[in-house]
PDB file of N, CA and C in Angstrom:
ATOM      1  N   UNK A   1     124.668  54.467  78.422  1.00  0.00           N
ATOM      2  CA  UNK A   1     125.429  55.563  78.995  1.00  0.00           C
ATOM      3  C   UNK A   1     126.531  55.005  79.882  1.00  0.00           C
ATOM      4  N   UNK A   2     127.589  55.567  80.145  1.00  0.00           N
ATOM      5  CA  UNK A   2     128.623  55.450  80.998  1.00  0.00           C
ATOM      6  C   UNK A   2     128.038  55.871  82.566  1.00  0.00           C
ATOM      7  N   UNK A   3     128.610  54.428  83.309  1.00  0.00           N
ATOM      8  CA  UNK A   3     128.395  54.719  84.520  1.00  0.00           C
ATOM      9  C   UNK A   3     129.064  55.300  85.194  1.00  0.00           C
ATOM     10  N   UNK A   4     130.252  55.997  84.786  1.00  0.00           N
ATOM     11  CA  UNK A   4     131.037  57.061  85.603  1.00  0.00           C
ATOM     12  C   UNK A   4     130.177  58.104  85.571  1.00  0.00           C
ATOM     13  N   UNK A   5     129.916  58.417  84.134  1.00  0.00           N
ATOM     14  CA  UNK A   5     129.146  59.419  83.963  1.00  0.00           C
ATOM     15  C   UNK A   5     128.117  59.838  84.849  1.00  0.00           C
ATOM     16  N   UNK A   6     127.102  58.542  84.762  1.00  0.00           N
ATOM     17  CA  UNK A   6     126.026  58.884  85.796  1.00  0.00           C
ATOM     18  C   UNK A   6     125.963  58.821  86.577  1.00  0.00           C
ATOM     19  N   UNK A   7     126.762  58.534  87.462  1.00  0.00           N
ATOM     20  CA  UNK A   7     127.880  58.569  88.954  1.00  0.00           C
ATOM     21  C   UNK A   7     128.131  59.861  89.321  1.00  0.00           C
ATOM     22  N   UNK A   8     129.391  60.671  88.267  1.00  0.00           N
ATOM     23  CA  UNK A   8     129.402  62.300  88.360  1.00  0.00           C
ATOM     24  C   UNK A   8     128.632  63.086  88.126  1.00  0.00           C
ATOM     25  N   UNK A   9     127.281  62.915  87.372  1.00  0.00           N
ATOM     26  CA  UNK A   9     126.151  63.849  87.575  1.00  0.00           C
ATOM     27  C   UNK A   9     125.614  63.491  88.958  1.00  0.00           C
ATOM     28  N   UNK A  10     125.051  62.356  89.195  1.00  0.00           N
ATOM     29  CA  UNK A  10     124.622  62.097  90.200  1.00  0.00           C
ATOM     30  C   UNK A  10     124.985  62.615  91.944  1.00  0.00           C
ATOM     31  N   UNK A  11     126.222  62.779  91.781  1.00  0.00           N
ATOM     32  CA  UNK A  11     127.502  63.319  92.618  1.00  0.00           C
ATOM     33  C   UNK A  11     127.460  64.979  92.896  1.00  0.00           C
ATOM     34  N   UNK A  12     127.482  65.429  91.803  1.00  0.00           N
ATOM     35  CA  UNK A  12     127.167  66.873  91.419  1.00  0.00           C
ATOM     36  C   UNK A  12     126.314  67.731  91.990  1.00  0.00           C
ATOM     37  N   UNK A  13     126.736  68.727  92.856  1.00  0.00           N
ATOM     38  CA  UNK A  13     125.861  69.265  93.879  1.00  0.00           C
ATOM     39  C   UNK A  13     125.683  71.005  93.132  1.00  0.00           C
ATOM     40  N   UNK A  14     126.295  71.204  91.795  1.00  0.00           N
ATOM     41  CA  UNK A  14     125.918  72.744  91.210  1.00  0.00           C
ATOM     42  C   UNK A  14     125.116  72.635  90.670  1.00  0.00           C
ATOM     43  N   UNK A  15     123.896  71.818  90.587  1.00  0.00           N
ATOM     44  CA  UNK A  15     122.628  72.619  90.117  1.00  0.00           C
ATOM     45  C   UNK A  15     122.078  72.587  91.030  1.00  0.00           C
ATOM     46  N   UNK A  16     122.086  71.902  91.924  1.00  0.00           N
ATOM     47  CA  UNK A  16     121.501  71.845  93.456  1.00  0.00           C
ATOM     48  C   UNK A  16     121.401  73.403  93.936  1.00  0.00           C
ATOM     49  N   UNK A  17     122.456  74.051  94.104  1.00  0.00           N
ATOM     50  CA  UNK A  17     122.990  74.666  94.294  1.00  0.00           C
ATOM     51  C   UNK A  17     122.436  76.223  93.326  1.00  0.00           C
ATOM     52  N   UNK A  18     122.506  75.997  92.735  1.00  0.00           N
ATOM     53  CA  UNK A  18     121.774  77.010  91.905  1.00  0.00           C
ATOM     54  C   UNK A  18     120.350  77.180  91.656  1.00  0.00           C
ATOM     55  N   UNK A  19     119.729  76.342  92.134  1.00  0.00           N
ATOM     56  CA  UNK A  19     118.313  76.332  92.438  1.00  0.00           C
ATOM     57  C   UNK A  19     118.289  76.748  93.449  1.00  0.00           C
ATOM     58  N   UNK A  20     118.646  76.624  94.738  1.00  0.00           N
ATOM     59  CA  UNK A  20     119.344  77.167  95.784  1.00  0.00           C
ATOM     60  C   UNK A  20     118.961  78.640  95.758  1.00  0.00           C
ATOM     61  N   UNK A  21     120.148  79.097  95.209  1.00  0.00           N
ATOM     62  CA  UNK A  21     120.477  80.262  94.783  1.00  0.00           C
ATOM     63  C   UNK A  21     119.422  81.159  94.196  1.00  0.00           C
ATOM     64  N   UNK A  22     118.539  80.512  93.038  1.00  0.00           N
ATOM     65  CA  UNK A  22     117.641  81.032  92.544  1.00  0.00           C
ATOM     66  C   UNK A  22     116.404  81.153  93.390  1.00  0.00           C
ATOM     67  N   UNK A  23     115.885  80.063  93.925  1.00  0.00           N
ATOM     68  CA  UNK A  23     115.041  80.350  94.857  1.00  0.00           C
ATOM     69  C   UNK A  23     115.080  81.372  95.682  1.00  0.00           C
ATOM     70  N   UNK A  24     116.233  81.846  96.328  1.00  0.00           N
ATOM     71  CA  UNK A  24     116.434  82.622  97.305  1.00  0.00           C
ATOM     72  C   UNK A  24     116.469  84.119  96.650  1.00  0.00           C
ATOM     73  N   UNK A  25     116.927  84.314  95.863  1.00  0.00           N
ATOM     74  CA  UNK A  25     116.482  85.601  95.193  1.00  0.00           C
ATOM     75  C   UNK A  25     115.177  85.359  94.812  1.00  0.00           C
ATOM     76  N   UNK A  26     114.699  85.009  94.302  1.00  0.00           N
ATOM     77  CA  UNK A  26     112.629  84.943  94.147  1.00  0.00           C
ATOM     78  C   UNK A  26     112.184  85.276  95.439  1.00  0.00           C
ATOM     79  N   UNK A  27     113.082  84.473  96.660  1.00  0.00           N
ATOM     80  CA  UNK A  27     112.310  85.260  98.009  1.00  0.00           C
ATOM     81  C   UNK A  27     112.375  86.722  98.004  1.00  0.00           C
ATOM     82  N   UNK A  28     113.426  87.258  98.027  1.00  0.00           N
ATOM     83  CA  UNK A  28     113.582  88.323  98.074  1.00  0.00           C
ATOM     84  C   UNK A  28     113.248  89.004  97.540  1.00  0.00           C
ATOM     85  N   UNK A  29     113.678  89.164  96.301  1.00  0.00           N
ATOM     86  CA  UNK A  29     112.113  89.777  95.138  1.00  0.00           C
ATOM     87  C   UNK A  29     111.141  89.980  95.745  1.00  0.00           C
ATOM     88  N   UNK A  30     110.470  89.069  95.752  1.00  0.00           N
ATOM     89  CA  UNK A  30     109.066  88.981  96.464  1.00  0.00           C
ATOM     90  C   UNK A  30     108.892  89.824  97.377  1.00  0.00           C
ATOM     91  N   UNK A  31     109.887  89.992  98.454  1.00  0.00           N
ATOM     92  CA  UNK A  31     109.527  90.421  99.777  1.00  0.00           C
ATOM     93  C   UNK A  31     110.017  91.896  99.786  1.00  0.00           C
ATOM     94  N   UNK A  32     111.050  92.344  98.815  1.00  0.00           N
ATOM     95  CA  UNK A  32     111.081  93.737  98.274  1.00  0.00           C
ATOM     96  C   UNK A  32     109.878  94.416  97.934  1.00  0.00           C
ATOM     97  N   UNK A  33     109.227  93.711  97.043  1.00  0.00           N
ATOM     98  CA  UNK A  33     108.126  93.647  96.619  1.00  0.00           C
ATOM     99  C   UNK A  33     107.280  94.286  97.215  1.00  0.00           C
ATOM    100  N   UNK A  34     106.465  93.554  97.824  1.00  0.00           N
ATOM    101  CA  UNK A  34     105.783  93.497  99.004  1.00  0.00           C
ATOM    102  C   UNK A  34     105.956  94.799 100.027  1.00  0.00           C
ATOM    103  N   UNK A  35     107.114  95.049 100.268  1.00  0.00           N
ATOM    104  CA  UNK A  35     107.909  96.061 101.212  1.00  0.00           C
ATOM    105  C   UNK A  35     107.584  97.527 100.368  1.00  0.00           C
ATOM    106  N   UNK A  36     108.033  97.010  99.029  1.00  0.00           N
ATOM    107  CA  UNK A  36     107.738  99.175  98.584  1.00  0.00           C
ATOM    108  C   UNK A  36     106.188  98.762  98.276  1.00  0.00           C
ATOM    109  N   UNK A  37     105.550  98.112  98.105  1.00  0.00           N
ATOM    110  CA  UNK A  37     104.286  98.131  98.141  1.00  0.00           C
ATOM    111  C   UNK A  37     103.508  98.638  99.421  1.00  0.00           C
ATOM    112  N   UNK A  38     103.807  98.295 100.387  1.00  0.00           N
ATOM    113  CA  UNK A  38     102.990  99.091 102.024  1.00  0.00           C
ATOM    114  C   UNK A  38     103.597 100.185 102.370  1.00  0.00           C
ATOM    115  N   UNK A  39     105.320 100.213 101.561  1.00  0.00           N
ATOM    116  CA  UNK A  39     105.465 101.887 102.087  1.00  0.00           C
ATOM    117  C   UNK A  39     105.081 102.913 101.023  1.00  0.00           C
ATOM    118  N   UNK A  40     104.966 102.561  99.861  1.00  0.00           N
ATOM    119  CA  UNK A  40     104.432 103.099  99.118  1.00  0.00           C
ATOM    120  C   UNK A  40     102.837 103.840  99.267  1.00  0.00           C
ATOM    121  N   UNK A  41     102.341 102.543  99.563  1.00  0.00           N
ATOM    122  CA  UNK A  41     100.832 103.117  99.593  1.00  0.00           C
ATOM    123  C   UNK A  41     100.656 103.899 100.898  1.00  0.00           C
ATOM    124  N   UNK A  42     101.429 103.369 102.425  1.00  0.00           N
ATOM    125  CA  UNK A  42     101.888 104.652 103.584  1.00  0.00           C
ATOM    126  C   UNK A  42     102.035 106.123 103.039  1.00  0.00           C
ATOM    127  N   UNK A  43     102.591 105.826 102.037  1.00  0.00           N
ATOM    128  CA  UNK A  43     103.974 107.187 101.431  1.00  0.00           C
ATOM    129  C   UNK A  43     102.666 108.280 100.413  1.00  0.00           C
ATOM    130  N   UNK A  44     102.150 107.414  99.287  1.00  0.00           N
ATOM    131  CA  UNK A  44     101.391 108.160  99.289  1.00  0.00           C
ATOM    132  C   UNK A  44     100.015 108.812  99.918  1.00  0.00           C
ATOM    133  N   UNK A  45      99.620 108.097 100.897  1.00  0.00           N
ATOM    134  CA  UNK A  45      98.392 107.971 102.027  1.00  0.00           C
ATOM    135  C   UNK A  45      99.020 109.909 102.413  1.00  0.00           C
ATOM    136  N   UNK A  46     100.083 109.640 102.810  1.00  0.00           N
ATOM    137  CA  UNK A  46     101.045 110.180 103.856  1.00  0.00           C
ATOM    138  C   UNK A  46     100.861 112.205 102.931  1.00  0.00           C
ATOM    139  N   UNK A  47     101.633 111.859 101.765  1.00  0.00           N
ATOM    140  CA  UNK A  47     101.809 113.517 101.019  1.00  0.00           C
ATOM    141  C   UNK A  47      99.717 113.644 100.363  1.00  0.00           C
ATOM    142  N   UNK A  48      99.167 112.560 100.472  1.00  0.00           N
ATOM    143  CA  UNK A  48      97.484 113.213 100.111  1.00  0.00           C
ATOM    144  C   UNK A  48      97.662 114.100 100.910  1.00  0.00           C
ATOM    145  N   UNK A  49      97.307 113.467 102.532  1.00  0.00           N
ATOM    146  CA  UNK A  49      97.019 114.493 103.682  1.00  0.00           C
ATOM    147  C   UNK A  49      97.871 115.367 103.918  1.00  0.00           C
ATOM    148  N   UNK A  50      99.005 115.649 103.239  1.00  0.00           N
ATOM    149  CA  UNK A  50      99.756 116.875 103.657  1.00  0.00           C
ATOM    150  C   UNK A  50      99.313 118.127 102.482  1.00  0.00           C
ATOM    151  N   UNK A  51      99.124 117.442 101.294  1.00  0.00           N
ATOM    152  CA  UNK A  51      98.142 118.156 100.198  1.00  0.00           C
ATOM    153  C   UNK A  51      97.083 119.081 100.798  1.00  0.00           C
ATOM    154  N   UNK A  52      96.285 118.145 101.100  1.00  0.00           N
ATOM    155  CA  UNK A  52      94.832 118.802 101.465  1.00  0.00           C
ATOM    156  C   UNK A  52      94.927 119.546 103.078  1.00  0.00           C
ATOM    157  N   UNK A  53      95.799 119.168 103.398  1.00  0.00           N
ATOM    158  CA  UNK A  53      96.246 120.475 104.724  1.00  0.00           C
ATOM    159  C   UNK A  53      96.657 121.845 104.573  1.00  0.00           C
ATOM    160  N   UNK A  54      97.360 121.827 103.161  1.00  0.00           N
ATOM    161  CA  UNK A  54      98.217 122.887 102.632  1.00  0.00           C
ATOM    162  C   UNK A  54      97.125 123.419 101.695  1.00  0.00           C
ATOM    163  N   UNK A  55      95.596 123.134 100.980  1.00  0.00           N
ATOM    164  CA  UNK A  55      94.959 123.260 100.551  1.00  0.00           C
ATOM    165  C   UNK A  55      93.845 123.856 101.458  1.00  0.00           C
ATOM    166  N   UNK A  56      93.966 123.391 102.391  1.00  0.00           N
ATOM    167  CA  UNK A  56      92.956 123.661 103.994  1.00  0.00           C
ATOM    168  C   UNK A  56      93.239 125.211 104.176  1.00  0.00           C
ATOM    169  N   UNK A  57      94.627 125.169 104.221  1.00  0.00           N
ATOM    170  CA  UNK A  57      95.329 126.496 104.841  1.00  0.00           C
ATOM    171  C   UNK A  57      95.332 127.374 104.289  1.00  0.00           C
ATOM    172  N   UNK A  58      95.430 127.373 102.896  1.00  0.00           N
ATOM    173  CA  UNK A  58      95.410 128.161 101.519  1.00  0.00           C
ATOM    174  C   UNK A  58      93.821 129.205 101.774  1.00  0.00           C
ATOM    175  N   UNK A  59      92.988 127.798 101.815  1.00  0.00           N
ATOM    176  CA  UNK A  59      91.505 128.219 101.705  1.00  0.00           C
ATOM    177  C   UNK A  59      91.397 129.340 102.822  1.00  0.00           C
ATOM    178  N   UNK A  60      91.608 128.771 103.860  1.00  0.00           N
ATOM    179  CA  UNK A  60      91.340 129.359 105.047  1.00  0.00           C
ATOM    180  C   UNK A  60      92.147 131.161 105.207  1.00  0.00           C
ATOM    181  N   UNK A  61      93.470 131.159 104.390  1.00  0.00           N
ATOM    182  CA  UNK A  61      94.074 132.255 104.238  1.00  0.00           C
ATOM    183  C   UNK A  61      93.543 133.184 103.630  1.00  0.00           C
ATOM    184  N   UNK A  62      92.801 132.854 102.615  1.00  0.00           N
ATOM    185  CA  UNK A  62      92.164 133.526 101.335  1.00  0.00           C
ATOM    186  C   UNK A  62      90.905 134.019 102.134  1.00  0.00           C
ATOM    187  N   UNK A  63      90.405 133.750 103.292  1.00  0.00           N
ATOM    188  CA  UNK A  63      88.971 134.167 103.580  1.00  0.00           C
ATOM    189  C   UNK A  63      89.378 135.845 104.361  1.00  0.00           C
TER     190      UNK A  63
END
């Protein structure tokens, strides 16, 4: 092989760089992730009990 060659790869900081890059979106992903996952399960925790309140009230109207 040419040693310029493997000089200018060697030199070459864009894949560096794009691993970089890629990694850092996988964080984020991840941590999106993660994020509608606890508000999600908050979120639906959240409209059960407003369900069965409005189901409470219903009952209780009807008597």
């Amino acid at each position: 092989m040419d040693r310029h060659f493997i000089a200018r790869v060697r030199a070459s900081e864009r894949g560096a760089t794009a691993v970089e890059y890629g990694l850092l979106i996988a964080l984020i992903f991840l941590a999106a992730i993660g994020a509608f996952k606890a508000f999600g399960d908050n979120g639906i925790g959240m409209w059960t009990r407003v369900s069965n309140e409005v189901e409470s009230v219903n009952r209780n109207a009807g008597q």
